[in-house]
Protein backbone atom coordinates (compact mmCIF):
# COMPACT_ATOMS: atom_id res chain seq x y z
CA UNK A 1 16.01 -28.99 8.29
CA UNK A 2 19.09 -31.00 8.06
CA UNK A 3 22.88 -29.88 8.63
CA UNK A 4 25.92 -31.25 7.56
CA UNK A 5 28.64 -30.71 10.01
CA UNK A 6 31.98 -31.62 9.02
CA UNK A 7 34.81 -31.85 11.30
CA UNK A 8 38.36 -32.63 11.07
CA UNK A 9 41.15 -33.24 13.68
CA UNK A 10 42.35 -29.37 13.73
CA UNK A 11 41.16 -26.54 16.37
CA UNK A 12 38.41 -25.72 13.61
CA UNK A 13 36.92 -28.95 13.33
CA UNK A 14 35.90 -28.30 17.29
CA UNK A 15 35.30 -24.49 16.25
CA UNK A 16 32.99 -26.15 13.77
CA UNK A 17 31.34 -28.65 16.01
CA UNK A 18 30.48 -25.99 17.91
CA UNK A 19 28.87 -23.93 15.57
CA UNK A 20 26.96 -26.50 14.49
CA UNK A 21 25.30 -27.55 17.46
CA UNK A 22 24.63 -23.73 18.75
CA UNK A 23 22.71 -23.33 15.07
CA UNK A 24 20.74 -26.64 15.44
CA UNK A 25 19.89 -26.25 19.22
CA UNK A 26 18.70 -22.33 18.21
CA UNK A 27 17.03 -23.27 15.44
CA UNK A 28 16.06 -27.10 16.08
CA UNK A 29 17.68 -28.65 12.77
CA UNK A 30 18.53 -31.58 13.37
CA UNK A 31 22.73 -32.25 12.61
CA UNK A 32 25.36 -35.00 11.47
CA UNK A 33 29.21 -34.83 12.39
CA UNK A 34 30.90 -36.01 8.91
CA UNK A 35 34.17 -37.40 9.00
CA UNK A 36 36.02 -38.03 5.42
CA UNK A 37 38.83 -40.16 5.50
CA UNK A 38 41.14 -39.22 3.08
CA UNK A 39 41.05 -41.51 -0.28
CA UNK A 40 45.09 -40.57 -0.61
CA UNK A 41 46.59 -43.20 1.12
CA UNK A 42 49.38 -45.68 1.04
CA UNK A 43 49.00 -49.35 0.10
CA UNK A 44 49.32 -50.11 4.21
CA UNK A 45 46.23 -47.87 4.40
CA UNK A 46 43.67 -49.56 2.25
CA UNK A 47 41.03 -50.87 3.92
CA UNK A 48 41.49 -54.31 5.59
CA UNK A 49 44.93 -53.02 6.39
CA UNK A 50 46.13 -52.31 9.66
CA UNK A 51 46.93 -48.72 8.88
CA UNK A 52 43.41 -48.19 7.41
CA UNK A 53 42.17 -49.38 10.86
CA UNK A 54 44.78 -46.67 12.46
CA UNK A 55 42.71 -44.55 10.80
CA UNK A 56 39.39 -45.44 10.77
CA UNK A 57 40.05 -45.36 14.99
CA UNK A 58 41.49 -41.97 14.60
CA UNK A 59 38.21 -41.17 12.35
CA UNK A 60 35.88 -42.41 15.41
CA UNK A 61 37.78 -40.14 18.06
CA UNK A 62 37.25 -37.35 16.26
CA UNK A 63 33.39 -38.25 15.46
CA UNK A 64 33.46 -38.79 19.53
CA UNK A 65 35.20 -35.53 20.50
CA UNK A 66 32.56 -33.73 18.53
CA UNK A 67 30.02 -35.33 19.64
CA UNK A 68 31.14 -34.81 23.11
CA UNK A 69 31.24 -30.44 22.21
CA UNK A 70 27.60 -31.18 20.79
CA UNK A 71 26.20 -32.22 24.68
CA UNK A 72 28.01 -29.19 25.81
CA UNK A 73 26.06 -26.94 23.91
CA UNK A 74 22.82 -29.14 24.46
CA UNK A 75 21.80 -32.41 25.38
CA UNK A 76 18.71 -32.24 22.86
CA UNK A 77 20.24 -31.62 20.18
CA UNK A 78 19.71 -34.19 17.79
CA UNK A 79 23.13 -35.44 16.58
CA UNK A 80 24.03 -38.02 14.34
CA UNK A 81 27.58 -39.07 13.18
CA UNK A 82 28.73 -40.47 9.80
CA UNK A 83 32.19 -41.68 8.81
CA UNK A 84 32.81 -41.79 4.83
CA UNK A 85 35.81 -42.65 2.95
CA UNK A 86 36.90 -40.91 -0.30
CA UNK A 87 38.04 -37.29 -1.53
CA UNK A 88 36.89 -34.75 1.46
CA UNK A 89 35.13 -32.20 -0.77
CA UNK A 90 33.98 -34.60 -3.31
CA UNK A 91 32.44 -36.80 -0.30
CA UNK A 92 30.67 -33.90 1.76
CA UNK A 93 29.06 -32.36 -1.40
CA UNK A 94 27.85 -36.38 -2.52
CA UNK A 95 26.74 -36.77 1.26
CA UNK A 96 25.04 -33.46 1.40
CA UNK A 97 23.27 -33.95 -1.70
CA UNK A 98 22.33 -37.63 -1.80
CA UNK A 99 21.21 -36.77 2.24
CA UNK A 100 18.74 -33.78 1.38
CA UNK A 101 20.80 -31.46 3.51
CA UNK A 102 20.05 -28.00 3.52
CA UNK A 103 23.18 -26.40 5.15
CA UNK A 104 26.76 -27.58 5.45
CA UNK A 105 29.29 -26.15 8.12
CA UNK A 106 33.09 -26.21 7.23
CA UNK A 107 36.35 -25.22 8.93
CA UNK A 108 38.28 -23.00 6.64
CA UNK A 109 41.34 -24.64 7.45
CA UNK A 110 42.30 -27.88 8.42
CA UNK A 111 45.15 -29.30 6.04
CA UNK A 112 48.14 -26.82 6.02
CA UNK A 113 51.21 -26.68 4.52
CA UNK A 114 52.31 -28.66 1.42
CA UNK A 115 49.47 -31.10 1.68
CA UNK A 116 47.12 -28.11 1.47
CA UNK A 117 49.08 -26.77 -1.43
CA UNK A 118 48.44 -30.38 -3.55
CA UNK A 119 45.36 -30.71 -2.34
CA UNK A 120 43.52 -27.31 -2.77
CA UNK A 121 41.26 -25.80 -0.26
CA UNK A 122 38.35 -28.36 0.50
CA UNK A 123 36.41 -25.49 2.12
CA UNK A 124 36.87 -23.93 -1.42
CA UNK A 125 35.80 -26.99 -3.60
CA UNK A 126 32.78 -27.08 -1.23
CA UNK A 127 31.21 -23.69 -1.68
CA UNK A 128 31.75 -24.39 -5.28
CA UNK A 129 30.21 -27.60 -5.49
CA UNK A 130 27.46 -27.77 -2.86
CA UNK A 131 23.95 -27.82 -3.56
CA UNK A 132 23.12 -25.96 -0.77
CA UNK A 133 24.23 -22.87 1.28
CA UNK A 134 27.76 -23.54 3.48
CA UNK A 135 28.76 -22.02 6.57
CA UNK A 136 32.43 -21.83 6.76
CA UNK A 137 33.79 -21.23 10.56
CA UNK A 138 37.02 -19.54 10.97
């Protein structure tokens, strides 16, 4: 089996990383680390701007921090990484989908504040919206 692991820049986006790799290595599923960039962006930000490569850099440190927590849990752990562009929920329930996943791991928080307000809870619009069963880590 397949899991979706999504991760973020927030202390859950490690918690979830984490998770993750301790269900995969236990149960020998093999993973992906997701990273959505955020569709809602200024005009600066679209890609083939310099502030959507600001981000897209930002998108591969996470992708490599993760990936880093994966080895710590195990070095056999079969880990892929993914970058996608869009609305976060819409994206990982597409991704999950369109990949035959059969799990997806979440943070339950990541945005906070007023952005989280405006954009609702994307751990939320996933459980709703997912084809599959999804882990959310705390």
């Amino acid at each position: 089996m397949k899991i979706l692991v999504c991760i973020d820049d927030s202390e859950y986006g490690e918690k979830t990383a984490k998770a993750g790799a301790i269900t995969a290595k236990n149960f020998g599923f093999e993973m992906t680390l997701l990273h959505v960039i955020e569709d809602i962006v200024k005009y600066e930000e679209m890609p083939n701007s310099p502030g959507y490569n600001l981000r897209k850099d930002k998108a591969e440190a996470i992708l490599s921090r993760s990936k880093k927590v994966v080895e710590e849990v195990g070095k056999d752990i079969k880990c892929n990484e993914l970058k996608a562009h869009g609305t976060v929920a819409s994206e990982i329930v597409r991704i999950a989908e369109v990949g035959h996943y059969g799990g997806i791991f979440i943070g339950t928080k990541g945005t906070r504040g007023i952005k989280r307000m405006l954009l609702g809870n994307v751990a939320d619009d996933v459980i709703r919206h997912a084809h599959c069963p999804v882990t959310v880590i705390r």
